[in-house]
Protein backbone atom coordinates (compact mmCIF):
# COMPACT_ATOMS: atom_id res chain seq x y z
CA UNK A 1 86.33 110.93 186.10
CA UNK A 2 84.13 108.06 185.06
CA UNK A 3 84.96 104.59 185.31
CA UNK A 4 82.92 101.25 184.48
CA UNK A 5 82.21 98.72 186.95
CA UNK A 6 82.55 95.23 185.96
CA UNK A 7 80.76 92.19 187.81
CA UNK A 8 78.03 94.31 189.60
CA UNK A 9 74.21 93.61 189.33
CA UNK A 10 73.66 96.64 187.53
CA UNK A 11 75.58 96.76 184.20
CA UNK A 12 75.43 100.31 183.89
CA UNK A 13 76.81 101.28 187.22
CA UNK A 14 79.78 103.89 187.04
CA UNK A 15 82.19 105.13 189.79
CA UNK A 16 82.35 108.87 190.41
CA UNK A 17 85.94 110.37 191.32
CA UNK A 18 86.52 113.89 192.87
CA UNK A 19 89.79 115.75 192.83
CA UNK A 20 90.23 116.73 196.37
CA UNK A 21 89.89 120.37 196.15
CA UNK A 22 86.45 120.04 194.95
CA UNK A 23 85.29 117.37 197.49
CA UNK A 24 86.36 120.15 200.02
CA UNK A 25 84.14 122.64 198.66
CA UNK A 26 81.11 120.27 198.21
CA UNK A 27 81.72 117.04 200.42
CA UNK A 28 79.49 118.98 203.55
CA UNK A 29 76.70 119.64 200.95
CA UNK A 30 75.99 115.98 200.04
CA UNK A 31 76.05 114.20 203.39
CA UNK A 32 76.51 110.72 204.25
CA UNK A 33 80.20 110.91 203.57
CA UNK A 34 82.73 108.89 205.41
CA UNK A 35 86.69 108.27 204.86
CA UNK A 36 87.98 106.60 202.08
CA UNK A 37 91.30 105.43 200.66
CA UNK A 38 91.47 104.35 196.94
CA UNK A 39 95.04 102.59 196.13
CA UNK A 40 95.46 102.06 192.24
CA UNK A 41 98.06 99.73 191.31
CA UNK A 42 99.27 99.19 188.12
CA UNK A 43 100.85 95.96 187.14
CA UNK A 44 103.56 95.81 183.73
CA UNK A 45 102.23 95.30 180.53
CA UNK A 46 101.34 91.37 179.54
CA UNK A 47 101.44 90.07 183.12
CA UNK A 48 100.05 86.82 183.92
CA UNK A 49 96.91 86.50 186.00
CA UNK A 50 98.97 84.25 188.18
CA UNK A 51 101.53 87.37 188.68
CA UNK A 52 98.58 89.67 189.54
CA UNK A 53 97.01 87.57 192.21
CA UNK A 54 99.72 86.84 193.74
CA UNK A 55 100.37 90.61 193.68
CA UNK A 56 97.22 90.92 195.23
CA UNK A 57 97.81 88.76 197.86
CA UNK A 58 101.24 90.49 198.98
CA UNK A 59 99.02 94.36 199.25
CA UNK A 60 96.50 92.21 201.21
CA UNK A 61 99.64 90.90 203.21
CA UNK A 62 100.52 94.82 203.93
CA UNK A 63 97.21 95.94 204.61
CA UNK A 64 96.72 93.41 207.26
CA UNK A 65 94.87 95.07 209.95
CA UNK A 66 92.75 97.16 208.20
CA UNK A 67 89.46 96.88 206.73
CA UNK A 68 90.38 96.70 203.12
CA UNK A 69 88.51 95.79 199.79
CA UNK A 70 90.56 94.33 196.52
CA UNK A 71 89.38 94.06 193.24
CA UNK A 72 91.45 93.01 189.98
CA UNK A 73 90.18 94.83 186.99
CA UNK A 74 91.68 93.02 184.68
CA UNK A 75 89.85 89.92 185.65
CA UNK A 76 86.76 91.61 185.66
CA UNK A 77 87.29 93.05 182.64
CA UNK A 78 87.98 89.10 180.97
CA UNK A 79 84.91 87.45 183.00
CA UNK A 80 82.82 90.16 181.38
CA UNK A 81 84.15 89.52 177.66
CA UNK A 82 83.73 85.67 178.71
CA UNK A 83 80.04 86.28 179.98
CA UNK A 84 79.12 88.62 176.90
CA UNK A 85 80.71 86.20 174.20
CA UNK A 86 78.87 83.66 175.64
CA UNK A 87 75.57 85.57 175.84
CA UNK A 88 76.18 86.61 172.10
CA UNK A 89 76.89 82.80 171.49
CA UNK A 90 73.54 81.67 172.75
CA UNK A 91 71.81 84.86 170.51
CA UNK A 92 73.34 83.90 167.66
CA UNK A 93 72.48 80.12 168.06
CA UNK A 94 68.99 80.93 168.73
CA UNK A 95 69.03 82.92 165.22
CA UNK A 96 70.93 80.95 163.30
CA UNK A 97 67.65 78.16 164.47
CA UNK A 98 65.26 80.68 163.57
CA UNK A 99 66.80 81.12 159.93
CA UNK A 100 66.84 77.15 159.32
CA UNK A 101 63.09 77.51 160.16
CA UNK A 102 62.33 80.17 157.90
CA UNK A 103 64.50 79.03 155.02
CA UNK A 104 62.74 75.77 155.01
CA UNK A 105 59.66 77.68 155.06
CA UNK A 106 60.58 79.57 152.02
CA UNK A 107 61.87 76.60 149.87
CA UNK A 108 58.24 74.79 150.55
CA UNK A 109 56.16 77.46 150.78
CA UNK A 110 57.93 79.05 146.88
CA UNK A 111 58.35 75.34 145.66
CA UNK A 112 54.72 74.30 145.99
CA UNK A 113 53.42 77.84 144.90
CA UNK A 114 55.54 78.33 141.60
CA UNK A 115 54.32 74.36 141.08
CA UNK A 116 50.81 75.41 141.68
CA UNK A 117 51.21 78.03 138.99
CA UNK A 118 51.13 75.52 135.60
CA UNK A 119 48.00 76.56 134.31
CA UNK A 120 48.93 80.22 134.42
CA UNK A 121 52.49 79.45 132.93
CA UNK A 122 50.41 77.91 130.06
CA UNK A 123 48.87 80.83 128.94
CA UNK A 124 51.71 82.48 129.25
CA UNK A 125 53.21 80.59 126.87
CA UNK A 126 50.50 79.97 124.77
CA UNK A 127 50.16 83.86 124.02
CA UNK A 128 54.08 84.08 122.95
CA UNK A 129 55.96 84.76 126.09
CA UNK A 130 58.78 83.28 126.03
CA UNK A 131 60.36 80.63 128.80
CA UNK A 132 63.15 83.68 128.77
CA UNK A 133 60.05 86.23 129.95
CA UNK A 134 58.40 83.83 132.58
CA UNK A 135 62.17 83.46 134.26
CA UNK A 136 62.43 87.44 134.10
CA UNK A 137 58.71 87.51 135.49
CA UNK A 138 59.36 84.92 138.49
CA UNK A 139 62.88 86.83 138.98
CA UNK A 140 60.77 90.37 139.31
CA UNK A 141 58.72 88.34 142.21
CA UNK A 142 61.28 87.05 143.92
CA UNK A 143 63.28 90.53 144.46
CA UNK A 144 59.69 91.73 145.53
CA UNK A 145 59.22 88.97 147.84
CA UNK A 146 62.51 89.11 149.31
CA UNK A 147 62.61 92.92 149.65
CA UNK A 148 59.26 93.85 151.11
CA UNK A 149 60.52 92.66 154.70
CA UNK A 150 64.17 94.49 154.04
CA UNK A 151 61.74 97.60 153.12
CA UNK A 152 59.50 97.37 156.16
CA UNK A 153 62.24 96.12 158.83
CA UNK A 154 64.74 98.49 158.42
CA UNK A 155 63.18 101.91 158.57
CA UNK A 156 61.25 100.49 161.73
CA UNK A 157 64.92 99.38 163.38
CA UNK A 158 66.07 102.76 162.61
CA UNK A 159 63.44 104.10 164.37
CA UNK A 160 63.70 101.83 167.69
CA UNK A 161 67.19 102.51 167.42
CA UNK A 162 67.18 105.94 167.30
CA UNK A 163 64.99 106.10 170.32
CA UNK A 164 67.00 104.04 172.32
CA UNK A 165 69.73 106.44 171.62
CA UNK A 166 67.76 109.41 172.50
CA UNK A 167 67.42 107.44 175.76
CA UNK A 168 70.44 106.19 177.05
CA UNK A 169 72.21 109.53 175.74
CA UNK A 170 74.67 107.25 173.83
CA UNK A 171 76.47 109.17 171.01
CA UNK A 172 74.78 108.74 167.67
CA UNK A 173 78.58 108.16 166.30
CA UNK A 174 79.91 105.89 168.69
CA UNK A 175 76.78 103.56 167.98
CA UNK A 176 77.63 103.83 164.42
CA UNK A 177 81.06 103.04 164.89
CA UNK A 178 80.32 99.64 166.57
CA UNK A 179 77.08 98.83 164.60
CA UNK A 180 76.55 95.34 163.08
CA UNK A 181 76.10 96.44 159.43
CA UNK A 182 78.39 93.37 158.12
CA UNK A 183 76.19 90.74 159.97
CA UNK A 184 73.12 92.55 158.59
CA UNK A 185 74.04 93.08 154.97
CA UNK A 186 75.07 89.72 155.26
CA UNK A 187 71.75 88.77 156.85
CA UNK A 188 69.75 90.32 153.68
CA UNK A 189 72.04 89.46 151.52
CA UNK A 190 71.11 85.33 152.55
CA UNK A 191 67.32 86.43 152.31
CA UNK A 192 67.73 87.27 149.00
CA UNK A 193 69.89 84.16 148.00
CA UNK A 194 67.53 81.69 149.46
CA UNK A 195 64.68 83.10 148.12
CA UNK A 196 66.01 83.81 144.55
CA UNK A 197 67.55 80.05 144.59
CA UNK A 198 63.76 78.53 145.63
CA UNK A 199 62.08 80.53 143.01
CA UNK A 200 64.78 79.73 140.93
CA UNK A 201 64.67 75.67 141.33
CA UNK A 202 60.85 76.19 140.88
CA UNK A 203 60.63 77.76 137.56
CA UNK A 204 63.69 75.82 136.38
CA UNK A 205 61.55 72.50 136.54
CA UNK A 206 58.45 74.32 135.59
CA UNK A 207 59.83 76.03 132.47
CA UNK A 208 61.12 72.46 130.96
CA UNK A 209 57.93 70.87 130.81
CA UNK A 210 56.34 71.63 127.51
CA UNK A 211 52.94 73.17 126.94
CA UNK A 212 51.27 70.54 126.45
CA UNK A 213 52.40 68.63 129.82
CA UNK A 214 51.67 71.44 131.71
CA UNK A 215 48.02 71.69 130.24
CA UNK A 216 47.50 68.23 130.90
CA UNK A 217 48.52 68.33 134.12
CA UNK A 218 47.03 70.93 136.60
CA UNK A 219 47.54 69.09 139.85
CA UNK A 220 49.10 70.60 143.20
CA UNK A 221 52.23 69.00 143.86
């Protein structure tokens, strides 16, 4: 049997228990072995953590005398939750700052480039494309701007995932069970919207000028 240890410096450190019949067959072999007493005791369902450590203290009370190590599992178990929420807190913080950064880098970076485009929207127009076709064009862009990271990222995450898998031995379905995918269609999902609503503010203001204004005026706003 394998059991998880909570609160020890290495996160993936597991407790190995024998059933008695084999440790007699194979307890000379390995060495080092001394004698050991494990007492499990299991508390009713919903108890307080007040009603546990007290608990506690009244097996300490009876154990008095001898050398004896207590650990509540429980509380282990909720200090680790605590500790990885707030770990996952301070990830998601730090991304959530990253994304303000790059969608304010997208809305200025499309805004001044579909501005920067007049001249070319002119002849556009001036060969019979309509303001209908230069939307469609602009829309084409913005899918292709917006997917060429989705298209490069993913297969590469796949990859790094997979060989993290092949590492750890973790089951390829248990992974997939507890996968983000929400948080990450969500994720592309908001690439897409903030890059189709920047192109789409941009050509918007761009398509209502008429020909002649946008002849006249080939400046870089």
């Amino acid at each position: 049997v394998l059991r998880e240890q909570f609160g020890v410096e290495d996160p993936h450190e597991l407790v190995h228990f024998l059933p008695a019949s084999l440790w007699e067959k194979i307890g000379e072999t390995l060495g080092e072995t001394e004698t050991d007493l494990t007492i499990r005791v299991l508390a009713e369902e919903g108890a307080s953590m007040e009603t546990l450590d007290s608990l506690e203290e009244e097996i300490n009370g009876l154990l008095e005398g001898y050398e004896t190590e207590s650990e509540n599992r429980l509380r282990a178990r909720l200090e680790s939750d605590r500790a990885y929420d707030a770990l996952m807190t301070l990830f998601g913080s730090f991304c959530a700052l990253l994304a303000l950064f790059g969608i304010s880098s997208v809305f200025l970076n499309t805004l001044s480039f579909v501005r920067q485009r007049r001249r070319e929207v002119a002849r556009y127009l001036s060969v019979g494309m309509t303001p209908c076709s230069v939307g469609k064009m602009f829309f084409v862009e913005a899918l292709v701007l917006a997917g060429r990271p989705a298209l490069v990222t993913l297969p590469l995450a796949a990859l790094i995932v997979a060989w993290f898998l092949k590492t750890s031995y973790l089951d390829a379905g248990l992974f997939i069970r507890h996968a983000p995918v929400v948080p990450v269609l969500l994720f592309l999902a908001a690439i897409f919207a903030f890059v189709g609503l920047a192109y789409y503010l941009g050509a918007r203001k761009l398509l209502r000028c008429s020909l002649t204004e946008l002849l006249r005026d080939e400046s870089a706003v």
